[in-house]
C-alpha atoms as a PDB file:
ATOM      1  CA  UNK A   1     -19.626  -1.931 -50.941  1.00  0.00           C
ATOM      2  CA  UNK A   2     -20.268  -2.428 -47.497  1.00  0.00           C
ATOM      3  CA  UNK A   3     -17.183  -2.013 -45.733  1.00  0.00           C
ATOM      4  CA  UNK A   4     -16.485   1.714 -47.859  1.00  0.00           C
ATOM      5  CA  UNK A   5     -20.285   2.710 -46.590  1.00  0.00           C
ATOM      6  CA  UNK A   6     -19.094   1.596 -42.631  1.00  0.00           C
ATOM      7  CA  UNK A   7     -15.353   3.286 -43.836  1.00  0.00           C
ATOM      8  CA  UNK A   8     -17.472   6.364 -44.949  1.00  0.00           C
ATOM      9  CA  UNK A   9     -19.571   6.400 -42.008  1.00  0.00           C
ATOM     10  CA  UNK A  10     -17.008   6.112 -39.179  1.00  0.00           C
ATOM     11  CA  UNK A  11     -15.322   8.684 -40.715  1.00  0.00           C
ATOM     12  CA  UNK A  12     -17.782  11.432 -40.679  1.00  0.00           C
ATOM     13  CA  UNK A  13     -18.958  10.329 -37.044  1.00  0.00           C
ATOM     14  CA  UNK A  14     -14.988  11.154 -36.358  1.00  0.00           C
ATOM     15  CA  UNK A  15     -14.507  14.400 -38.166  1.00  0.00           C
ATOM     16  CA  UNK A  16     -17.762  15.861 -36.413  1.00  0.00           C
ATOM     17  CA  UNK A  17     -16.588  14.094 -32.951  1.00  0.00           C
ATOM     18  CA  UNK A  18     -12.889  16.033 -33.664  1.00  0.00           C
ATOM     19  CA  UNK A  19     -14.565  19.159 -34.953  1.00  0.00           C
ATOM     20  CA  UNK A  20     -16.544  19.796 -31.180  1.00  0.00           C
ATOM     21  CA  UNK A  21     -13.469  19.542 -29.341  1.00  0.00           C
ATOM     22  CA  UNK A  22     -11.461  23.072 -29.825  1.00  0.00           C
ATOM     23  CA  UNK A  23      -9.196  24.093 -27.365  1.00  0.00           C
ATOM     24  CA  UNK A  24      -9.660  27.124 -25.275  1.00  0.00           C
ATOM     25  CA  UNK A  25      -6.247  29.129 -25.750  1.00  0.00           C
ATOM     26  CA  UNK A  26      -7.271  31.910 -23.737  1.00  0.00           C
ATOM     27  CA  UNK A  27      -7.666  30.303 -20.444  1.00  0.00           C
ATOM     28  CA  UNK A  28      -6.988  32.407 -17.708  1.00  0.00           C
ATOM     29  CA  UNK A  29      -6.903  28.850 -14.993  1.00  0.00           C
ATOM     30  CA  UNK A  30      -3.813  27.370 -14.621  1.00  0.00           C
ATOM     31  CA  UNK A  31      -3.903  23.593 -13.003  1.00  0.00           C
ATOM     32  CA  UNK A  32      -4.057  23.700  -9.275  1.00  0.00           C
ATOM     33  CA  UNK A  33      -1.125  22.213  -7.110  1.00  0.00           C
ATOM     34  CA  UNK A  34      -1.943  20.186  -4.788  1.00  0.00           C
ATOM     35  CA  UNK A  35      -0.736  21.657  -1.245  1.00  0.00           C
ATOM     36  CA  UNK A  36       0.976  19.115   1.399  1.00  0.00           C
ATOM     37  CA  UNK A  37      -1.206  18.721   4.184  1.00  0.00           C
ATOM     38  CA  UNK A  38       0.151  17.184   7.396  1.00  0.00           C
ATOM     39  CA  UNK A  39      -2.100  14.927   9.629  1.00  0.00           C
ATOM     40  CA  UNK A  40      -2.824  15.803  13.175  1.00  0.00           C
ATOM     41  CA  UNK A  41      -1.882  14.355  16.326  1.00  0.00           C
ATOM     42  CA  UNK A  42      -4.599  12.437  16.683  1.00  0.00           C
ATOM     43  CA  UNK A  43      -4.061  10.844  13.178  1.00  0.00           C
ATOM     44  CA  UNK A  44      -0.358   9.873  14.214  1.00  0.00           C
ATOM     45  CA  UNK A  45      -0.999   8.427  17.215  1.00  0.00           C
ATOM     46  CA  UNK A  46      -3.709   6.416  15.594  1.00  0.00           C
ATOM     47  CA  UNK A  47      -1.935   4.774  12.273  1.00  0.00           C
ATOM     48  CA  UNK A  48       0.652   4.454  14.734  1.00  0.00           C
ATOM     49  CA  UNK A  49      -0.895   1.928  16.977  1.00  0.00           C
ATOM     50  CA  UNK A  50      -2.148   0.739  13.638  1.00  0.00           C
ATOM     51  CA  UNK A  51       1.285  -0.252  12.195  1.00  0.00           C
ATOM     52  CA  UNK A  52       2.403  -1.976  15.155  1.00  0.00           C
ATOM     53  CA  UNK A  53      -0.771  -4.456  15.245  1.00  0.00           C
ATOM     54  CA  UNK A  54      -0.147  -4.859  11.061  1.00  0.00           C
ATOM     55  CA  UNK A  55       3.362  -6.303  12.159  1.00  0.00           C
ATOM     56  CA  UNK A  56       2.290  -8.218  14.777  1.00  0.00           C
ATOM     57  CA  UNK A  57      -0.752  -9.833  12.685  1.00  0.00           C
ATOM     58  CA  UNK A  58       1.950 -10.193  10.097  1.00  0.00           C
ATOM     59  CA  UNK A  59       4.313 -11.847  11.906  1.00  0.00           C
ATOM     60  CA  UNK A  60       1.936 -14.361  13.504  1.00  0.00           C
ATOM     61  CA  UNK A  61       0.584 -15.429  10.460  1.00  0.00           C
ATOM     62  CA  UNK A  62       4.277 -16.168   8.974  1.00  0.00           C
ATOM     63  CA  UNK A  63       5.135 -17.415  12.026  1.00  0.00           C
ATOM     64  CA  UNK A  64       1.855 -19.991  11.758  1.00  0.00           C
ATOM     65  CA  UNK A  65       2.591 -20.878   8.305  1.00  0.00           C
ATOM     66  CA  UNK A  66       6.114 -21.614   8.988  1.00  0.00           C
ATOM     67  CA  UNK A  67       5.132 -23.931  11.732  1.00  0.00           C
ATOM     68  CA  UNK A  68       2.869 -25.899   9.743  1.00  0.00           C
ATOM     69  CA  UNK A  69       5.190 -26.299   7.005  1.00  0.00           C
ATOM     70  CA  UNK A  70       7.954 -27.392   9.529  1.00  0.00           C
ATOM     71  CA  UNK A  71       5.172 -29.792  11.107  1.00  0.00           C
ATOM     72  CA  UNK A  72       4.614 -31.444   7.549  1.00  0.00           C
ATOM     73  CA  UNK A  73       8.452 -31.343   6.895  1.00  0.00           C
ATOM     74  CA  UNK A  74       8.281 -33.587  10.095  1.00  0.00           C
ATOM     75  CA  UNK A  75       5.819 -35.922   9.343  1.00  0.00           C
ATOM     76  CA  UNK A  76       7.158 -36.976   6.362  1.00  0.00           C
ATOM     77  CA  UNK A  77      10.381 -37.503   7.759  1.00  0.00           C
ATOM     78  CA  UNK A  78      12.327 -34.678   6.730  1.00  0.00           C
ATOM     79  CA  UNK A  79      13.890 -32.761   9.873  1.00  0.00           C
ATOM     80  CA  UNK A  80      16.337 -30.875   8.022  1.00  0.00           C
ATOM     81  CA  UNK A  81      13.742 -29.207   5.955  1.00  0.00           C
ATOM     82  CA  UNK A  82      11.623 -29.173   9.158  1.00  0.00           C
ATOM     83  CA  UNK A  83      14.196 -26.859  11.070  1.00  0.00           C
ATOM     84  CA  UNK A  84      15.320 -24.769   8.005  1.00  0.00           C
ATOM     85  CA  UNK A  85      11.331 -23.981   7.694  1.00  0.00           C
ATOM     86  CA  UNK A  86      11.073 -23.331  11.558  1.00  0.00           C
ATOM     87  CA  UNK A  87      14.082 -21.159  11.250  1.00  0.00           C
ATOM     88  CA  UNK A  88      13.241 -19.166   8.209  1.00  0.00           C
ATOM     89  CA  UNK A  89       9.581 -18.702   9.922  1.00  0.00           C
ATOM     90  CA  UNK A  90      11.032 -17.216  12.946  1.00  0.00           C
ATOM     91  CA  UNK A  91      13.720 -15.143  11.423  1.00  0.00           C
ATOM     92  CA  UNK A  92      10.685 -13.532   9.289  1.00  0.00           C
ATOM     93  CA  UNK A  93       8.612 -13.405  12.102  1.00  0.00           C
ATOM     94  CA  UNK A  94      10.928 -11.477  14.078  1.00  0.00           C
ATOM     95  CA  UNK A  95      11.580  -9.018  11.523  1.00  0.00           C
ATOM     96  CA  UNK A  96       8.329  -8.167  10.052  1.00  0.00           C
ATOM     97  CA  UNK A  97       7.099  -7.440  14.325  1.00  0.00           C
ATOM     98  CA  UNK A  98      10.434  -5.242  14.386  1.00  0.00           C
ATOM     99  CA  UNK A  99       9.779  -3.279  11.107  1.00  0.00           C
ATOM    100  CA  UNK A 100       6.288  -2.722  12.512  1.00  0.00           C
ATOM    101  CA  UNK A 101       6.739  -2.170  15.561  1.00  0.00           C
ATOM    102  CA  UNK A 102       9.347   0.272  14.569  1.00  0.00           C
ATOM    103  CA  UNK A 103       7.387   2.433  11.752  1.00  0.00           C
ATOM    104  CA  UNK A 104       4.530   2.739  14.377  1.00  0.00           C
ATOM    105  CA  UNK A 105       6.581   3.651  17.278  1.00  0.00           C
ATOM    106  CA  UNK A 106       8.487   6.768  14.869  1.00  0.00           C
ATOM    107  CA  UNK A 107       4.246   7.369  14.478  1.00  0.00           C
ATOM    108  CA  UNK A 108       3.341   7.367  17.700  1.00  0.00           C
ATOM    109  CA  UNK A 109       6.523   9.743  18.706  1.00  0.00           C
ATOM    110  CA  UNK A 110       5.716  11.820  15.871  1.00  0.00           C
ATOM    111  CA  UNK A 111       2.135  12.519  17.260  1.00  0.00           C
ATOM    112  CA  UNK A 112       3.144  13.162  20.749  1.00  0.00           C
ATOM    113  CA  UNK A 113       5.807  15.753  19.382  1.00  0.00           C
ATOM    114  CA  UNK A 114       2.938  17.514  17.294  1.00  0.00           C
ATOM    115  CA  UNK A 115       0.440  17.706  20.690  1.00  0.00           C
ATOM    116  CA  UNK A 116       2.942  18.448  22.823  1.00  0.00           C
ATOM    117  CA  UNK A 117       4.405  21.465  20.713  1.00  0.00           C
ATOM    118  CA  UNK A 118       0.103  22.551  20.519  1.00  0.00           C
ATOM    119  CA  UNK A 119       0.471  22.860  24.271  1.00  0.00           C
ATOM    120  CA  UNK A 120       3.667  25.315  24.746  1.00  0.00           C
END
């Protein structure tokens, strides 16, 4: 008796809930695209310089965690391990500075080409 008097219940709170919402066919607003907007000089230059210290704070920290594997590696008497760790660290190291240093240079060019053309 209970459950059809909650059954009941939800119902009608869900056919007047349904019944408010009617959709407006005549709208006259279509949805809005949202227009590309390019970032300034400034901006570039900035995320730029940004990028290249990521990397860098990237690659130290893989190159710090590497290390201290290697150094464990060591101390329990595994050199092999110890020097495919220290490779693998500096091999990672290298190229997470390069992609870095790389994406924020192409930033930093970007933003010089975008106040330079501002001056002519």
């Amino acid at each position: 008796m209970v459950k059809a008097a909650a059954a009941l219940l939800s119902l009608s709170c869900l056919a007047t809930f349904a019944a408010g919402q009617t959709a407006d066919v005549n709208s006259s607003e279509q949805p809005r695209v949202a227009a590309h907007r390019s970032s300034s000089a400034k901006h570039d230059v900035g995320s730029g310089a940004g990028d290249i210290g990521k990397g860098v704070a990237k690659g130290a920290g893989g190159a710090a965690k590497a290390t201290g594997s290697s150094a464990v590696d060591l101390v329990t008497l595994h050199p092999i391990n110890a020097a495919t760790d220290l490779g693998k660290g500096a091999v990672g190291t290298g190229k997470t500075v390069g992609v870095g240093a790389a994406k924020g240079t192409g930033k930093i060019v970007r933003g010089t080409g975008k106040a330079l053309r501002h001056l002519f």
